[in-house]
C-alpha atoms as a PDB file:
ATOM      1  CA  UNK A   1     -20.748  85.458 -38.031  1.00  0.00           C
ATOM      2  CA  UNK A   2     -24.458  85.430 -37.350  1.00  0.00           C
ATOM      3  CA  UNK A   3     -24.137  83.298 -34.618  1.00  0.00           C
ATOM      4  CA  UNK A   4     -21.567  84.941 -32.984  1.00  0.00           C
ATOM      5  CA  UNK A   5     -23.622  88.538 -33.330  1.00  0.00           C
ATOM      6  CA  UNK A   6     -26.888  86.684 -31.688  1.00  0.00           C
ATOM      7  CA  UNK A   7     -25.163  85.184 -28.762  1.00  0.00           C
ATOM      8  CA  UNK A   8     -24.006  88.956 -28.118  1.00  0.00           C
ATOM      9  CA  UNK A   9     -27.629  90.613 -28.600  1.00  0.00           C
ATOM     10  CA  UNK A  10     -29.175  88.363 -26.548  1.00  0.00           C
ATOM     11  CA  UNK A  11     -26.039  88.043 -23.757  1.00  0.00           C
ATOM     12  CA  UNK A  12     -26.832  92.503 -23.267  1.00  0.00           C
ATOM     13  CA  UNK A  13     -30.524  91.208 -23.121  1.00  0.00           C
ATOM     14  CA  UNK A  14     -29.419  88.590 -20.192  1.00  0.00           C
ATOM     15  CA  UNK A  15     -27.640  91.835 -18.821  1.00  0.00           C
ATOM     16  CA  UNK A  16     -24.594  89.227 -18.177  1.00  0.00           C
ATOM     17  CA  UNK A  17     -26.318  86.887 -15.866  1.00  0.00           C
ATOM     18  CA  UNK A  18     -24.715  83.862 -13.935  1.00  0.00           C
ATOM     19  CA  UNK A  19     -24.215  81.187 -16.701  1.00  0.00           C
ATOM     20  CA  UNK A  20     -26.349  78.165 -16.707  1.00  0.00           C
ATOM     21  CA  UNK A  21     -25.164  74.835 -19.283  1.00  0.00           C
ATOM     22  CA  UNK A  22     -28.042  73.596 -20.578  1.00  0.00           C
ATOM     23  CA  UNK A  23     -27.521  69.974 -21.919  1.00  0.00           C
ATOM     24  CA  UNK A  24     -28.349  69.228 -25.227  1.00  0.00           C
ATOM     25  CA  UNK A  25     -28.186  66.062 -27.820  1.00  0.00           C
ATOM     26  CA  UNK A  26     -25.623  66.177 -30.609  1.00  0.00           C
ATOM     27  CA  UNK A  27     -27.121  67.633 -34.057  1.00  0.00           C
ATOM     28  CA  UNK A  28     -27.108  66.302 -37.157  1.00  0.00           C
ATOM     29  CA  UNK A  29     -23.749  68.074 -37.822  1.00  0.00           C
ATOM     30  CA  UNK A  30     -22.290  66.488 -34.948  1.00  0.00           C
ATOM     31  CA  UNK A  31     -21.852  70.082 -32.818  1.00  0.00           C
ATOM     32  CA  UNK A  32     -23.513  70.047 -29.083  1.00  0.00           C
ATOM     33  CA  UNK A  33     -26.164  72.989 -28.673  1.00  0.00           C
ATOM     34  CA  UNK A  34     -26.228  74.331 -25.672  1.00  0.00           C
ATOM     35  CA  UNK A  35     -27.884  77.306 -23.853  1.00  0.00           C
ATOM     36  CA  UNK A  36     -26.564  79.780 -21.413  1.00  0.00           C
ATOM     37  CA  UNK A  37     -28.486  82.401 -19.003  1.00  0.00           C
ATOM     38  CA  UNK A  38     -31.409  82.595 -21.771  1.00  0.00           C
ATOM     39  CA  UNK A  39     -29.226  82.197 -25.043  1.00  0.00           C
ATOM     40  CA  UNK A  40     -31.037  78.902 -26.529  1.00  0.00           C
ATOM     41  CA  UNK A  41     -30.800  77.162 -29.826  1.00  0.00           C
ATOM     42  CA  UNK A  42     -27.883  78.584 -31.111  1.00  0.00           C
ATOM     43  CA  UNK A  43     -26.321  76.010 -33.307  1.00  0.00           C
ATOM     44  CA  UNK A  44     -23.156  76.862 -34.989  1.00  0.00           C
ATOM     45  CA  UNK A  45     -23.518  75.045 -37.418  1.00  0.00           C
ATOM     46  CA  UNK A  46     -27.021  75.855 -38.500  1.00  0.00           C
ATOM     47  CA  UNK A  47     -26.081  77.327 -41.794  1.00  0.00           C
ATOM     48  CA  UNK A  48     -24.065  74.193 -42.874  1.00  0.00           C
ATOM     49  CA  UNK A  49     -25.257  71.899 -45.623  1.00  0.00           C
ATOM     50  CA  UNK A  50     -23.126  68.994 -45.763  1.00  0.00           C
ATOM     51  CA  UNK A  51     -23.552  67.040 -49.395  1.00  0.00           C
ATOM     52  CA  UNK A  52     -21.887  63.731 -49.082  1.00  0.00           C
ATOM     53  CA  UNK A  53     -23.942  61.812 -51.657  1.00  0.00           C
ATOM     54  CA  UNK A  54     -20.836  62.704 -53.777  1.00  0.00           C
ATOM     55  CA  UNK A  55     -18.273  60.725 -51.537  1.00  0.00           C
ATOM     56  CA  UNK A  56     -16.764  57.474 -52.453  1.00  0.00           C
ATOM     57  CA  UNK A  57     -15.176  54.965 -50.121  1.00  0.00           C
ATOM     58  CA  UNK A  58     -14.226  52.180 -51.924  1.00  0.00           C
ATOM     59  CA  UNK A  59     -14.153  51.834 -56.129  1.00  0.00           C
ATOM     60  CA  UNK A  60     -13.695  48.972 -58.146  1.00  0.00           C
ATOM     61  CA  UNK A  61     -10.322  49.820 -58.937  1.00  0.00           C
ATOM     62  CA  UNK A  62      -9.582  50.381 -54.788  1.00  0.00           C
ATOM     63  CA  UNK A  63     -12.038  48.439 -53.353  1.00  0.00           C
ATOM     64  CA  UNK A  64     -10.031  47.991 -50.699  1.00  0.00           C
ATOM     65  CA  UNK A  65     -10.536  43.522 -50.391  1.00  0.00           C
ATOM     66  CA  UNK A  66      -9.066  40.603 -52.384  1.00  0.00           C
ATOM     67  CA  UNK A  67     -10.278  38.386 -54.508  1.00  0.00           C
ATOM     68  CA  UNK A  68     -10.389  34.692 -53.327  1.00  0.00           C
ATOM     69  CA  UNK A  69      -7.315  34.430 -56.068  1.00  0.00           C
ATOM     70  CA  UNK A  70      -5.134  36.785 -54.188  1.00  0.00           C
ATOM     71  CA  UNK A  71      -5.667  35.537 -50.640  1.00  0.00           C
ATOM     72  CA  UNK A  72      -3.100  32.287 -50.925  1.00  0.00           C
ATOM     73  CA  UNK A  73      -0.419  34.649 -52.563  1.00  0.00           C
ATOM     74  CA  UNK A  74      -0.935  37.361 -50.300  1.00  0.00           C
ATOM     75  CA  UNK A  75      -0.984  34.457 -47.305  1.00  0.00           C
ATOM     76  CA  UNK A  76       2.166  33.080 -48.629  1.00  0.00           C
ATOM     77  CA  UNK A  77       4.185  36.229 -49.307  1.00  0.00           C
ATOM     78  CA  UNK A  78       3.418  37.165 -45.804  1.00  0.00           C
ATOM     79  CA  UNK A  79       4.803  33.978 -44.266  1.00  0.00           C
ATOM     80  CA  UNK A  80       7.822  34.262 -46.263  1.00  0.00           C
ATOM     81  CA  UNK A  81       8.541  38.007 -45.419  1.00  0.00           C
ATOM     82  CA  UNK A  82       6.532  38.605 -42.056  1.00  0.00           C
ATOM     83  CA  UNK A  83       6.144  35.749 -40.528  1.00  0.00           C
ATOM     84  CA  UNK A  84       5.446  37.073 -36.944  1.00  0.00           C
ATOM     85  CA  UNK A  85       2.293  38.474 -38.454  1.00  0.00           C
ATOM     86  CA  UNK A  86       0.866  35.251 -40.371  1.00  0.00           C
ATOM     87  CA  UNK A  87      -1.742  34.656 -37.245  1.00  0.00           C
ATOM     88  CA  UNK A  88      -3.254  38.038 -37.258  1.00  0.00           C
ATOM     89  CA  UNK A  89      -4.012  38.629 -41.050  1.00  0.00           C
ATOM     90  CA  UNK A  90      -5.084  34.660 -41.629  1.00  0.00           C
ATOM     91  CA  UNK A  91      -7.514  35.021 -38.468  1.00  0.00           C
ATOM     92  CA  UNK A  92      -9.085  38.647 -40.145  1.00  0.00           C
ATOM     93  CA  UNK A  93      -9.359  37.360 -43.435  1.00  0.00           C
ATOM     94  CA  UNK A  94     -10.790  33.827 -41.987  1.00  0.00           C
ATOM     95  CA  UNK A  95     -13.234  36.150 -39.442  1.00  0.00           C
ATOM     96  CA  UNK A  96     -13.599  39.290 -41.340  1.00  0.00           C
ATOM     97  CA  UNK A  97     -12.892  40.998 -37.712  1.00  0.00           C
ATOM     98  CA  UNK A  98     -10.553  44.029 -37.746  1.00  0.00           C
ATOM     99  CA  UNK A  99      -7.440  44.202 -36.021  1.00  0.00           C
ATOM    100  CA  UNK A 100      -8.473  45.954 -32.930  1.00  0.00           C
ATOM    101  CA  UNK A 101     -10.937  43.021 -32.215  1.00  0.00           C
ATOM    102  CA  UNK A 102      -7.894  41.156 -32.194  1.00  0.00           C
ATOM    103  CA  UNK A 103      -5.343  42.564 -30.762  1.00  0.00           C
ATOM    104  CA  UNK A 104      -6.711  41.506 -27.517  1.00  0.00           C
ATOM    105  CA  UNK A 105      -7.198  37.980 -27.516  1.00  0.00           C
ATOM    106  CA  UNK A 106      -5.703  36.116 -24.983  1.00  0.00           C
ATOM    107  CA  UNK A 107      -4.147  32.648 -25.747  1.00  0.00           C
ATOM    108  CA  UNK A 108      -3.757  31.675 -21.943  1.00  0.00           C
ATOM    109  CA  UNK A 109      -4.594  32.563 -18.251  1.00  0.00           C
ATOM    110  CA  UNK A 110      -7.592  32.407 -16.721  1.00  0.00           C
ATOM    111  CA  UNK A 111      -9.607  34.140 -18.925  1.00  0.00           C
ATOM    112  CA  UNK A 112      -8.613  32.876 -22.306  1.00  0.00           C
ATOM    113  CA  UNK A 113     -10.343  34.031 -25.354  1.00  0.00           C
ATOM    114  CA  UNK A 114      -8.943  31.246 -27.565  1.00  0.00           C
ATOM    115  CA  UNK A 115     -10.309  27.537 -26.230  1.00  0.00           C
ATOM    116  CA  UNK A 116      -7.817  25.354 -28.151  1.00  0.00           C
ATOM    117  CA  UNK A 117      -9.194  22.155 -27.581  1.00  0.00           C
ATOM    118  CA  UNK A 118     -12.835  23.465 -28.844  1.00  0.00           C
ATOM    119  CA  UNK A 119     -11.185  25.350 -31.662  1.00  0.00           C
ATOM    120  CA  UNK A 120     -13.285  28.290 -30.371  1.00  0.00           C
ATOM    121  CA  UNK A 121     -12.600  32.267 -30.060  1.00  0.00           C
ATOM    122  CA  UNK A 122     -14.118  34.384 -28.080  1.00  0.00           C
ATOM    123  CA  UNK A 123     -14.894  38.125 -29.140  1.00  0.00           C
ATOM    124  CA  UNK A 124     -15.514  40.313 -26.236  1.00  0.00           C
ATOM    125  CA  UNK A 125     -13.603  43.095 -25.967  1.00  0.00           C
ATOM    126  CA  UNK A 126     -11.572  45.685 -28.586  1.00  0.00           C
ATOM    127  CA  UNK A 127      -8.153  47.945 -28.008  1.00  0.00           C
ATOM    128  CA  UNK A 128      -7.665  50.851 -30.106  1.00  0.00           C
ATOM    129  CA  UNK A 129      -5.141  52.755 -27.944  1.00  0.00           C
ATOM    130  CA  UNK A 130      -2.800  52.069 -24.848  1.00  0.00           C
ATOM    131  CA  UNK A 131      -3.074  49.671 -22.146  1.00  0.00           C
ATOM    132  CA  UNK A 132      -6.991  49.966 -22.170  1.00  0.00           C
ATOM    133  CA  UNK A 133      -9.303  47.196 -23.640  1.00  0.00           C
ATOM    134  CA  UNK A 134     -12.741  47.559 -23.598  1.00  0.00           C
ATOM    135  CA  UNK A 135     -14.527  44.512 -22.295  1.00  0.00           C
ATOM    136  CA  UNK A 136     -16.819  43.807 -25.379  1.00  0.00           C
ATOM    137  CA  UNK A 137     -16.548  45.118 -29.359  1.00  0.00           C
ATOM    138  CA  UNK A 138     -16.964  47.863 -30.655  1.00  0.00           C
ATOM    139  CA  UNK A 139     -21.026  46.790 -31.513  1.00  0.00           C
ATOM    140  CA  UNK A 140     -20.759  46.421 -27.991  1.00  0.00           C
ATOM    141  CA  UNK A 141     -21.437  42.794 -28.607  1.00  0.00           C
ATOM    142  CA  UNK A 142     -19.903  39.739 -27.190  1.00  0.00           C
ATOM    143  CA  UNK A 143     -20.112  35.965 -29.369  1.00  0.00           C
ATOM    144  CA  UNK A 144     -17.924  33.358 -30.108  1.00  0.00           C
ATOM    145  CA  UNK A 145     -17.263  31.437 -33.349  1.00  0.00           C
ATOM    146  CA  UNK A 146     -15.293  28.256 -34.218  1.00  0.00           C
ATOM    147  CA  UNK A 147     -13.316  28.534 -36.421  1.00  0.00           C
ATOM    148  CA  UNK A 148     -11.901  25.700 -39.232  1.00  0.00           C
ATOM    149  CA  UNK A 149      -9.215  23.384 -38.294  1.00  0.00           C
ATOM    150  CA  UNK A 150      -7.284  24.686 -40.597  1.00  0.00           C
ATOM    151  CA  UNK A 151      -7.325  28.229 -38.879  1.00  0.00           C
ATOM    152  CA  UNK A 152      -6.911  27.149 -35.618  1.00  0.00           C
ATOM    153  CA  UNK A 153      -3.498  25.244 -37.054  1.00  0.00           C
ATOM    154  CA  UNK A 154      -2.558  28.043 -38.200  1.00  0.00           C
ATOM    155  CA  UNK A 155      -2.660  29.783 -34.500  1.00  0.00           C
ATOM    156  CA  UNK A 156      -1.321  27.305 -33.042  1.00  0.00           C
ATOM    157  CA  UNK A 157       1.491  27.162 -35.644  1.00  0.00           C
ATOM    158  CA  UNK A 158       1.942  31.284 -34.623  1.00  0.00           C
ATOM    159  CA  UNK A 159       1.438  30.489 -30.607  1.00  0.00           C
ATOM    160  CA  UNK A 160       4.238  27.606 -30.653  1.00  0.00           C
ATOM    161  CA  UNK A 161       6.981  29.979 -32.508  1.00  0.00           C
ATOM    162  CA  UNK A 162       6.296  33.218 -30.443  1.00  0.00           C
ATOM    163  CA  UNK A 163       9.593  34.253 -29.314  1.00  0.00           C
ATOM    164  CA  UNK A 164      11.044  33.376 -25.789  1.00  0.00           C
ATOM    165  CA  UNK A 165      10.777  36.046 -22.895  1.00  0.00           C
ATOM    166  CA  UNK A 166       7.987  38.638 -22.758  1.00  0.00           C
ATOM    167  CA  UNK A 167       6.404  37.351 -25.692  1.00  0.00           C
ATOM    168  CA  UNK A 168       6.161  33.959 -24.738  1.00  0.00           C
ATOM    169  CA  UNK A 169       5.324  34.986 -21.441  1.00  0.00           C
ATOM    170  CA  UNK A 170       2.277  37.219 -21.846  1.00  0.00           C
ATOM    171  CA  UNK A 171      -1.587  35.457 -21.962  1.00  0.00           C
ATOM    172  CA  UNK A 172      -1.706  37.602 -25.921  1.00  0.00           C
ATOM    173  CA  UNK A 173      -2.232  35.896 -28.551  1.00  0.00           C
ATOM    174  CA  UNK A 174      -0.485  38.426 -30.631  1.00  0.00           C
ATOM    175  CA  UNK A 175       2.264  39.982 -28.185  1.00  0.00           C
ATOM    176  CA  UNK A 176       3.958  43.165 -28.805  1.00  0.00           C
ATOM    177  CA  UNK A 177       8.048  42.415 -28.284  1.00  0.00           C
ATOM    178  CA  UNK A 178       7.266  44.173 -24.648  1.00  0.00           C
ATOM    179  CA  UNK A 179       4.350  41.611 -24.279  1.00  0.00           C
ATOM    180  CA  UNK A 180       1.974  44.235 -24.692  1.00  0.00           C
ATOM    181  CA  UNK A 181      -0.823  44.553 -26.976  1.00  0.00           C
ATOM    182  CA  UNK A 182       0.482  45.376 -30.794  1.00  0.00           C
ATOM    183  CA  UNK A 183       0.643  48.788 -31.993  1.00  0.00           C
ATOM    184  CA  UNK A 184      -2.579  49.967 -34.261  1.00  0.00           C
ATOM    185  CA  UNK A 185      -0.327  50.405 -37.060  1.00  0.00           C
ATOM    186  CA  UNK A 186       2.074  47.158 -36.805  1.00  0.00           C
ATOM    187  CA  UNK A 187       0.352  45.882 -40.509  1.00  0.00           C
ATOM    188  CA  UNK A 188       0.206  48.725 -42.179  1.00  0.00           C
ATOM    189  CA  UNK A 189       3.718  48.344 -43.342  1.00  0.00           C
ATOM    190  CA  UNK A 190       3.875  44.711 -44.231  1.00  0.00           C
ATOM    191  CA  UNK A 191       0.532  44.814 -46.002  1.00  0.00           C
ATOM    192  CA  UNK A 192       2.070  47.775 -47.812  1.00  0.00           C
ATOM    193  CA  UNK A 193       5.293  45.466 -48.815  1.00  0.00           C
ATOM    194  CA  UNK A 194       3.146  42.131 -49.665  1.00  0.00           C
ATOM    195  CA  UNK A 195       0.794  44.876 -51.828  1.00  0.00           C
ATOM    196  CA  UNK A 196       3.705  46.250 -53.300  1.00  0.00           C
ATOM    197  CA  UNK A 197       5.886  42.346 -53.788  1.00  0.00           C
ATOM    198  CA  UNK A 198       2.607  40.733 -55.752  1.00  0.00           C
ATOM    199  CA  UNK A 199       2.144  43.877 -57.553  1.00  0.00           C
ATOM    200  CA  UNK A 200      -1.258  44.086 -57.057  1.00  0.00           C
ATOM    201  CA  UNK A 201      -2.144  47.184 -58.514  1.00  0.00           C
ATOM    202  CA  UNK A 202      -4.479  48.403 -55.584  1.00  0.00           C
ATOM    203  CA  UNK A 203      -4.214  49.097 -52.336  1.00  0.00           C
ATOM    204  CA  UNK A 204      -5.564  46.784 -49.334  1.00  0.00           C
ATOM    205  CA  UNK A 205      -5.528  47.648 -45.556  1.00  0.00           C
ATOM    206  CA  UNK A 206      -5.476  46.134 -42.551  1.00  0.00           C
ATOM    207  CA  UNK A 207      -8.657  46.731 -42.280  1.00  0.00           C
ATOM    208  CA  UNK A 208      -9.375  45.731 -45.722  1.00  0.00           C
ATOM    209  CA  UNK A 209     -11.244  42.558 -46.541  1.00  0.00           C
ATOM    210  CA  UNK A 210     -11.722  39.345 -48.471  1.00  0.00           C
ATOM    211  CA  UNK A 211     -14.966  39.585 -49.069  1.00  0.00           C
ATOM    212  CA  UNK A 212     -16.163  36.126 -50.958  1.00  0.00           C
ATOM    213  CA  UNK A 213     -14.012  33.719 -48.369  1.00  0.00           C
ATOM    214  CA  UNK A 214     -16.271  31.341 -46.515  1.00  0.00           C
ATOM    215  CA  UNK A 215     -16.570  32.215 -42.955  1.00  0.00           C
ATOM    216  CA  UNK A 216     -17.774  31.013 -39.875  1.00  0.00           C
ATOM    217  CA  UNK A 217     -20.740  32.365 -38.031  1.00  0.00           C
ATOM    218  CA  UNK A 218     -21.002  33.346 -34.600  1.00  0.00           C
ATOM    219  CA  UNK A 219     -22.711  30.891 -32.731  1.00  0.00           C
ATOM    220  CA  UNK A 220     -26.881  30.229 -32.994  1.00  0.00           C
ATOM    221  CA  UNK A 221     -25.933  32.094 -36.346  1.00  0.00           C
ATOM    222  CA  UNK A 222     -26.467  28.683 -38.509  1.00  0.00           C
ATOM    223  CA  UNK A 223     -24.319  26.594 -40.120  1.00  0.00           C
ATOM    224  CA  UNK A 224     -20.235  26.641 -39.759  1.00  0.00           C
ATOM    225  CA  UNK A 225     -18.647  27.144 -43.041  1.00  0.00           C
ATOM    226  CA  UNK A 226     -16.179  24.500 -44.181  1.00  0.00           C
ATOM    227  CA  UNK A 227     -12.387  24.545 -43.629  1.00  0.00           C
ATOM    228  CA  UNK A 228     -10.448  27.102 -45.919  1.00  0.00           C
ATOM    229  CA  UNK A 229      -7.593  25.871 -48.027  1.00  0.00           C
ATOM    230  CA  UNK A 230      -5.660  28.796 -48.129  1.00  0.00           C
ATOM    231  CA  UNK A 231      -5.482  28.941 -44.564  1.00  0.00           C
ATOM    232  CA  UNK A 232      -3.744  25.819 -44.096  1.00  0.00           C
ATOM    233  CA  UNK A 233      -0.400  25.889 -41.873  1.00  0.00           C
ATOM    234  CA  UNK A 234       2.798  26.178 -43.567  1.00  0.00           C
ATOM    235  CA  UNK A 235       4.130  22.638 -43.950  1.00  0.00           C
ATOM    236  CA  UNK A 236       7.895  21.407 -41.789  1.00  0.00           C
ATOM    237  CA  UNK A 237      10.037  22.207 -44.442  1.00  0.00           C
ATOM    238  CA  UNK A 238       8.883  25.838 -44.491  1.00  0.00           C
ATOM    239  CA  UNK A 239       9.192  26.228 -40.291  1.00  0.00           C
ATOM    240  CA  UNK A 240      13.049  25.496 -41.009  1.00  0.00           C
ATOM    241  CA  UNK A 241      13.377  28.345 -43.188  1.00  0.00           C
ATOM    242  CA  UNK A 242      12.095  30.471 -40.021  1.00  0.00           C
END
């Protein structure tokens, strides 16, 4: 490569001298330049063009979201076959946050994130992987929103049924069976199953979206938006069948 026949020109030019790092920002192409003992500028990537006007993320057959139609199903089917994760996917689709914003919410101790009798959560810190949680998102932002009393019921209605022992146990909102946080990957199965049950033809994520659902804004962000009915808790009869 050219590169690679530079750095040796100019290395028998240094005549091999003690190597220096010299620090330098990330490129464009995301590759650190960096000098050493007089060889400067040499980016490895220099000779790249990357085109990605081309690249599509989401289409209009995979957009990746639901329609406001699909959410009750899709809420439903996943009460009826996965209950343990009803809280989790009604709080994204209520807040639009992703699951590692959630995964670390604490229901109790003394630094709750969830203030039940305010019907407030907290957003402040994110877990992606392991036992480490950084302490705000990952805007590196902090807020707090309140949520509908219909979404709180329905955390409350996940909080009062967690398992006794280490789930019941841990301050988490949404426990591992250890009382740990969740694995990263703990919907991507029964979002793949409720996809697959309603057939709906496309493909949605945990990290997909519902897009045209009313939400509430973080606070000094205006108005709260009004109580979703889809979010509703399931009714007596249906806690039986649990």
């Amino acid at each position: 490569m050219r590169a690679t026949r530079e750095i040796s020109k100019r290395t028998d030019r240094c005549r091999l001298a003690t190597p220096t790092l010299d620090r330098r920002p990330v490129n464009d192409h995301g590759f650190v330049t960096i000098g050493v003992a007089g060889i400067h500028d040499l980016d490895p990537a220099v000779d790249v063009i990357l085109d990605t006007s081309a690249h599509v993320t989401y289409t209009e057959e995979e957009p990746n979201a639901l329609a406001p139609e699909e959410v009750g199903p899709f809420l439903a089917a996943m009460r009826d076959r996965h209950p343990q994760h009803l809280g989790m996917v009604a709080l994204g689709f209520a807040t639009g946050w992703r699951p590692s914003m959630m995964r670390p919410l604490r229901r109790g101790g003394p630094s709750a994130d969830v203030l039940w009798d305010k019907n407030v959560v907290l957003a402040r810190r994110s877990q992606t992987r392991g036992d480490e949680v950084r302490e705000a998102t990952k805007n590196s932002t902090r807020f707090r929103i309140t949520l509908p009393p219909d979404a709180m019921a329905v955390l409350r209605w996940h909080a009062d049924r967690l398992p006794a022992g280490r789930m019941q146990e841990s301050d988490l909102l949404f426990p591992s069976e250890t009382g740990g946080f969740r694995s990263p990957t703990v919907l991507d199965k029964p979002f793949k199953d409720i996809c697959q049950h309603l057939s709906l033809g496309k493909k949605v994520t945990p990290k997909g979206d519902a897009p045209d659902l009313p939400r509430p804004r973080p606070a000094g962000g205006g108005r709260r938006s009004r109580p979703a009915q889809h979010l509703r808790p399931p009714h007596r009869r249906d806690d039986r069948a649990l």
